[in-house]
PDB file of N, CA and C in Angstrom:
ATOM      1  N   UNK A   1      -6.352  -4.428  13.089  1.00  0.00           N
ATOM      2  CA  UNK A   1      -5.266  -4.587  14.021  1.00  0.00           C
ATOM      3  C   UNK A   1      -5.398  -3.566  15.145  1.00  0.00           C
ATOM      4  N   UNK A   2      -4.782  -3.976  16.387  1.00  0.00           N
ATOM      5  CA  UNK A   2      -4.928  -3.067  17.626  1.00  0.00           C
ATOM      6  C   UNK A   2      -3.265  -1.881  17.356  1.00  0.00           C
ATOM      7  N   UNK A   3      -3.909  -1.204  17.624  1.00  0.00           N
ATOM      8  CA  UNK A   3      -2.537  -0.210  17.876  1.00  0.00           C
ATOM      9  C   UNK A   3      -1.373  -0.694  18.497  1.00  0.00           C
ATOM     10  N   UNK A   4      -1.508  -2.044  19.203  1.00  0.00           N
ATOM     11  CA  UNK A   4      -0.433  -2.541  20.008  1.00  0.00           C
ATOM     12  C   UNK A   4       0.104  -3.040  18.961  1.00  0.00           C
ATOM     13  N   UNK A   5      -0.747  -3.923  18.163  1.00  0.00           N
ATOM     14  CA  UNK A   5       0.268  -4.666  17.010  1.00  0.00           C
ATOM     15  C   UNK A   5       0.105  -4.119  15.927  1.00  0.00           C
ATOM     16  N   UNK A   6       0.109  -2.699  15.485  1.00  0.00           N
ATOM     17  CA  UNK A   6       0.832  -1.635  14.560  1.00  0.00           C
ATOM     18  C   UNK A   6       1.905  -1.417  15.029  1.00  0.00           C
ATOM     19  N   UNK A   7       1.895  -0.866  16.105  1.00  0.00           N
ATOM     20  CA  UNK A   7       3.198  -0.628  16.336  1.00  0.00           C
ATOM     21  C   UNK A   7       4.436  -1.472  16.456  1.00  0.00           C
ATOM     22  N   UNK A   8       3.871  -2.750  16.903  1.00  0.00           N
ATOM     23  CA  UNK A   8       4.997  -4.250  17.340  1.00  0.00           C
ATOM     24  C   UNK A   8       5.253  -4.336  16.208  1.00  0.00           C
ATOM     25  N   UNK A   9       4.755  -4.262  14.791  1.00  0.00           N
ATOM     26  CA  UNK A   9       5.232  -4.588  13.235  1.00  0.00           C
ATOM     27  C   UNK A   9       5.704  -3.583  12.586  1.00  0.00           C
ATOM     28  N   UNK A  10       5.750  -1.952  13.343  1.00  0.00           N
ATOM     29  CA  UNK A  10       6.675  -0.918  12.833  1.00  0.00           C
ATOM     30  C   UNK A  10       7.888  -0.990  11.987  1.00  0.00           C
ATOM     31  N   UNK A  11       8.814  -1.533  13.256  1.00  0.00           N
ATOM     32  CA  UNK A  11      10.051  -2.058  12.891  1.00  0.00           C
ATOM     33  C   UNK A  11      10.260  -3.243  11.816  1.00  0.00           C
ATOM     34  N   UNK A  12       9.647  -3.740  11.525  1.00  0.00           N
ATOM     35  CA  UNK A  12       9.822  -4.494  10.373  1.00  0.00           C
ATOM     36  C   UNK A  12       9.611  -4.322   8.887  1.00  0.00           C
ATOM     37  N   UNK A  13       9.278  -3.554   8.967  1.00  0.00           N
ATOM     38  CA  UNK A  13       8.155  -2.510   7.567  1.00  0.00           C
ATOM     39  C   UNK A  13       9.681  -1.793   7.688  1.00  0.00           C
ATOM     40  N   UNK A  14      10.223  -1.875   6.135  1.00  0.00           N
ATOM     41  CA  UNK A  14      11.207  -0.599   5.543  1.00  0.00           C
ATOM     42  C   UNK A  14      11.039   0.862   5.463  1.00  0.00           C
ATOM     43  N   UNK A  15       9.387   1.347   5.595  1.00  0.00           N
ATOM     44  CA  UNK A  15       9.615   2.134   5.405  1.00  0.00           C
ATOM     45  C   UNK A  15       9.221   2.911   7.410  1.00  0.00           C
ATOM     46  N   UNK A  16       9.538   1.565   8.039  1.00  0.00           N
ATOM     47  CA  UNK A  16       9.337   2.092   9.248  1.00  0.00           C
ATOM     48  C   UNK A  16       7.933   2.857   9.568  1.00  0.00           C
ATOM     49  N   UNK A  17       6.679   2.907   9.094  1.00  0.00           N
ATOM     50  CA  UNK A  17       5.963   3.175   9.455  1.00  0.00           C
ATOM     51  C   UNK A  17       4.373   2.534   9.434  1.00  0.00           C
ATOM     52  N   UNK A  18       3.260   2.812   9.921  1.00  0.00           N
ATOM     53  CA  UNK A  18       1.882   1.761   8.658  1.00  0.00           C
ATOM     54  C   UNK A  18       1.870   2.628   7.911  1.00  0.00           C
ATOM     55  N   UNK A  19       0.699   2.138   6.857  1.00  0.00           N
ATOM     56  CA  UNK A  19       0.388   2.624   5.542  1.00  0.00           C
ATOM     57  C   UNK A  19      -0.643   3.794   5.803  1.00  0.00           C
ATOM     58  N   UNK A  20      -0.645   4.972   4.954  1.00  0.00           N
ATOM     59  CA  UNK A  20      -2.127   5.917   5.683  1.00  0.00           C
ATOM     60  C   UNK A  20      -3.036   5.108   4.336  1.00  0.00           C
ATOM     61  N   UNK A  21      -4.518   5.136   4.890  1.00  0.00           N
ATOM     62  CA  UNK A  21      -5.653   4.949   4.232  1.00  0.00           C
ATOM     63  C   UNK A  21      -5.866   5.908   2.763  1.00  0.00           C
ATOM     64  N   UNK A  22      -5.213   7.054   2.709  1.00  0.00           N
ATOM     65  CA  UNK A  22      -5.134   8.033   1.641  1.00  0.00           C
ATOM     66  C   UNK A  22      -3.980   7.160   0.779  1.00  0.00           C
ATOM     67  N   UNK A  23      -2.968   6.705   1.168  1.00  0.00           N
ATOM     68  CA  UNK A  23      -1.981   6.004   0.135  1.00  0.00           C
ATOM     69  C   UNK A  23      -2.407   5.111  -0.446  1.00  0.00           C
ATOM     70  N   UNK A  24      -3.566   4.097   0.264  1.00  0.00           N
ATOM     71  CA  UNK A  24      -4.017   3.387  -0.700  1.00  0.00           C
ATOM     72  C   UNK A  24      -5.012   3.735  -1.638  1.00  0.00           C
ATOM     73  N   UNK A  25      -5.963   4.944  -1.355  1.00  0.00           N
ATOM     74  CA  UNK A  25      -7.225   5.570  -1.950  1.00  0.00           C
ATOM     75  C   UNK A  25      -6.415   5.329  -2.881  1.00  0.00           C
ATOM     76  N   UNK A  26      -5.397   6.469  -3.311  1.00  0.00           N
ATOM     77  CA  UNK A  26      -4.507   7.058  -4.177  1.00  0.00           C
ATOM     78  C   UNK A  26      -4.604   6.057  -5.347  1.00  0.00           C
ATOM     79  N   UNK A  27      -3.920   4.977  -5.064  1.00  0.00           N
ATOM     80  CA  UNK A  27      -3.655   3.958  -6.375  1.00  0.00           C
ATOM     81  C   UNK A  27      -5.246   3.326  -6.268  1.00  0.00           C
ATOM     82  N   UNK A  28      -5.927   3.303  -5.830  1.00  0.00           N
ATOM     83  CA  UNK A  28      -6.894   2.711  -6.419  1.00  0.00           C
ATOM     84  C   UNK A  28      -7.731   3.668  -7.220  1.00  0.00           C
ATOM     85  N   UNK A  29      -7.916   5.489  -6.591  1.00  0.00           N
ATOM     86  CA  UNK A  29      -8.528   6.013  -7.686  1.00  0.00           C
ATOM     87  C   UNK A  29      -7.556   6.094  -9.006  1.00  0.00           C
ATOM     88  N   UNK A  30      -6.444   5.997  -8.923  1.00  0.00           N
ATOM     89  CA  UNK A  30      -5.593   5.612 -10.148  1.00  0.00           C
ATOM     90  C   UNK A  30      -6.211   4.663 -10.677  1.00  0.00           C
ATOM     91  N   UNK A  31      -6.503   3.326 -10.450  1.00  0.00           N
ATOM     92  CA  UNK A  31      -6.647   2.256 -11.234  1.00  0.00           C
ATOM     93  C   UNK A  31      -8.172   2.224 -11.878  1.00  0.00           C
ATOM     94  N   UNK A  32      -9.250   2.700 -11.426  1.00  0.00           N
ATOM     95  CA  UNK A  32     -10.345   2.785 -12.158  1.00  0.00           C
ATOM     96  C   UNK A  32     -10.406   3.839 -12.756  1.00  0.00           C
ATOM     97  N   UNK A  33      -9.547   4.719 -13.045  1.00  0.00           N
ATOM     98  CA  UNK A  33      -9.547   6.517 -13.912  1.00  0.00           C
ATOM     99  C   UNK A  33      -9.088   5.434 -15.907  1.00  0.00           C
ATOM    100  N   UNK A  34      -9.504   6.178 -16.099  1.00  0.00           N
ATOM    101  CA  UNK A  34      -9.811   6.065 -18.193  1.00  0.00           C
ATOM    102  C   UNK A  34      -7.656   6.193 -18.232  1.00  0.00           C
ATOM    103  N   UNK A  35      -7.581   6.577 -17.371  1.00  0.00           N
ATOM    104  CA  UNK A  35      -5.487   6.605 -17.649  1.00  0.00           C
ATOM    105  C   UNK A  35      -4.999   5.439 -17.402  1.00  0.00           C
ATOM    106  N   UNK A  36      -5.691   4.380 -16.658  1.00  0.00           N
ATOM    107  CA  UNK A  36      -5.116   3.035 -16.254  1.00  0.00           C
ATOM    108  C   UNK A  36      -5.805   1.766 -17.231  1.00  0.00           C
ATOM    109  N   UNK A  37      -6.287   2.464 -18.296  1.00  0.00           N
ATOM    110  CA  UNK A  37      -7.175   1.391 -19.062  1.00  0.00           C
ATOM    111  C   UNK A  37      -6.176   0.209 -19.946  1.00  0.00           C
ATOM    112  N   UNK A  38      -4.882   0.667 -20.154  1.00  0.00           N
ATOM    113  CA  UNK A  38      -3.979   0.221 -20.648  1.00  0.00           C
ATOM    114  C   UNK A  38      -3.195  -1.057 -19.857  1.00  0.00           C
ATOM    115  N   UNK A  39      -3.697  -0.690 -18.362  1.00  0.00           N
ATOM    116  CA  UNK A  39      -2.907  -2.106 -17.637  1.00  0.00           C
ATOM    117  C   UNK A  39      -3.342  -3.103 -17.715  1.00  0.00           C
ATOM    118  N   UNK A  40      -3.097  -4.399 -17.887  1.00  0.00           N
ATOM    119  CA  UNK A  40      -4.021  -5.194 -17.449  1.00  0.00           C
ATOM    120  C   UNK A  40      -2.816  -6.549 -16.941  1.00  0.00           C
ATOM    121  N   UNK A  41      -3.579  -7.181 -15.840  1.00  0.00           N
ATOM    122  CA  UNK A  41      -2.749  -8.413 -14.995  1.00  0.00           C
ATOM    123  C   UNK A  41      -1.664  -8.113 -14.252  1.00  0.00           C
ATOM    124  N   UNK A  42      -1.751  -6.922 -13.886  1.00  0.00           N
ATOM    125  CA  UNK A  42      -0.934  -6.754 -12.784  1.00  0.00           C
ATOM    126  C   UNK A  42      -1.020  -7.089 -11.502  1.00  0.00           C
ATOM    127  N   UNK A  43      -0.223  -6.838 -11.131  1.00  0.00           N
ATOM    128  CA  UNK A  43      -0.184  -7.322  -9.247  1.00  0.00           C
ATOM    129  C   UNK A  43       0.362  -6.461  -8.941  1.00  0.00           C
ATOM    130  N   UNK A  44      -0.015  -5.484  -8.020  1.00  0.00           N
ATOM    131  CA  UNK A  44       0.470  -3.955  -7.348  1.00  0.00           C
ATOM    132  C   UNK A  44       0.605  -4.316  -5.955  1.00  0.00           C
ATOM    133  N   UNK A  45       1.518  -4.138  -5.297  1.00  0.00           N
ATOM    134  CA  UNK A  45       1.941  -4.313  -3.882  1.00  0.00           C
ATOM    135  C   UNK A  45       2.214  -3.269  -3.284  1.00  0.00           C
ATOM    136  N   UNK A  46       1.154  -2.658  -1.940  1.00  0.00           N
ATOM    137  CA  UNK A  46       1.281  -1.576  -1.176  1.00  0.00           C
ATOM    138  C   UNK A  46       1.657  -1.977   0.144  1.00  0.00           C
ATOM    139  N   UNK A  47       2.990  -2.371   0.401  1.00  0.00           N
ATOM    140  CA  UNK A  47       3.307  -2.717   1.558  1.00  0.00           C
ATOM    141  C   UNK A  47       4.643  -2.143   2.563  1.00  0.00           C
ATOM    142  N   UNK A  48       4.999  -0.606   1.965  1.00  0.00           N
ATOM    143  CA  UNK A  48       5.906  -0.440   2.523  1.00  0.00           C
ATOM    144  C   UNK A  48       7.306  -0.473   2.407  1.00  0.00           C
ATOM    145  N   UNK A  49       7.628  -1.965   1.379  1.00  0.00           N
ATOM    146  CA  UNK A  49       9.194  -1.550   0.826  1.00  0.00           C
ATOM    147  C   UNK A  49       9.190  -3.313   1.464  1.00  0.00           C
ATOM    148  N   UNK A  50       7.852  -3.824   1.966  1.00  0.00           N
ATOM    149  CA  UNK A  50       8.319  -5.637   2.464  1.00  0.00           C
ATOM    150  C   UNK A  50       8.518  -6.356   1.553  1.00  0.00           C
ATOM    151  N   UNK A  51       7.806  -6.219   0.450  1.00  0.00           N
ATOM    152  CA  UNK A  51       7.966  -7.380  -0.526  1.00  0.00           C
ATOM    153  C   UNK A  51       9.684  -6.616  -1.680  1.00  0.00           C
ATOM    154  N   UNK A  52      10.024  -6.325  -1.918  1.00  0.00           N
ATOM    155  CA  UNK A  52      11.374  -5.762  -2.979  1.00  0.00           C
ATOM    156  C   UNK A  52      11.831  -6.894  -3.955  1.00  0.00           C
TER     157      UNK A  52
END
């Protein structure tokens, strides 16, 4: 996306902002670590507070 339309979709996002690239690292080095071996069939949604 262009910075024009990050920003035009700001306001619609709850948590009012985009996502940083480190927030998503985050849960994904979560999900392949020996601590997440227990999940399975989930659906994880990193979107800000859009989907609730």
């Amino acid at each position: 996306m262009t910075a024009d339309q990050i920003e035009a979709i700001k306001p619609l996002i709850p948590l009012k902002r985009a996502g940083d690239p480190d927030e998503i690292a985050g849960l994904v080095a979560y999900l392949v670590r020996k601590e997440s071996g227990y999940m399975t069939g989930s659906s994880l949604t990193i979107d800000g507070g859009m989907a609730l």
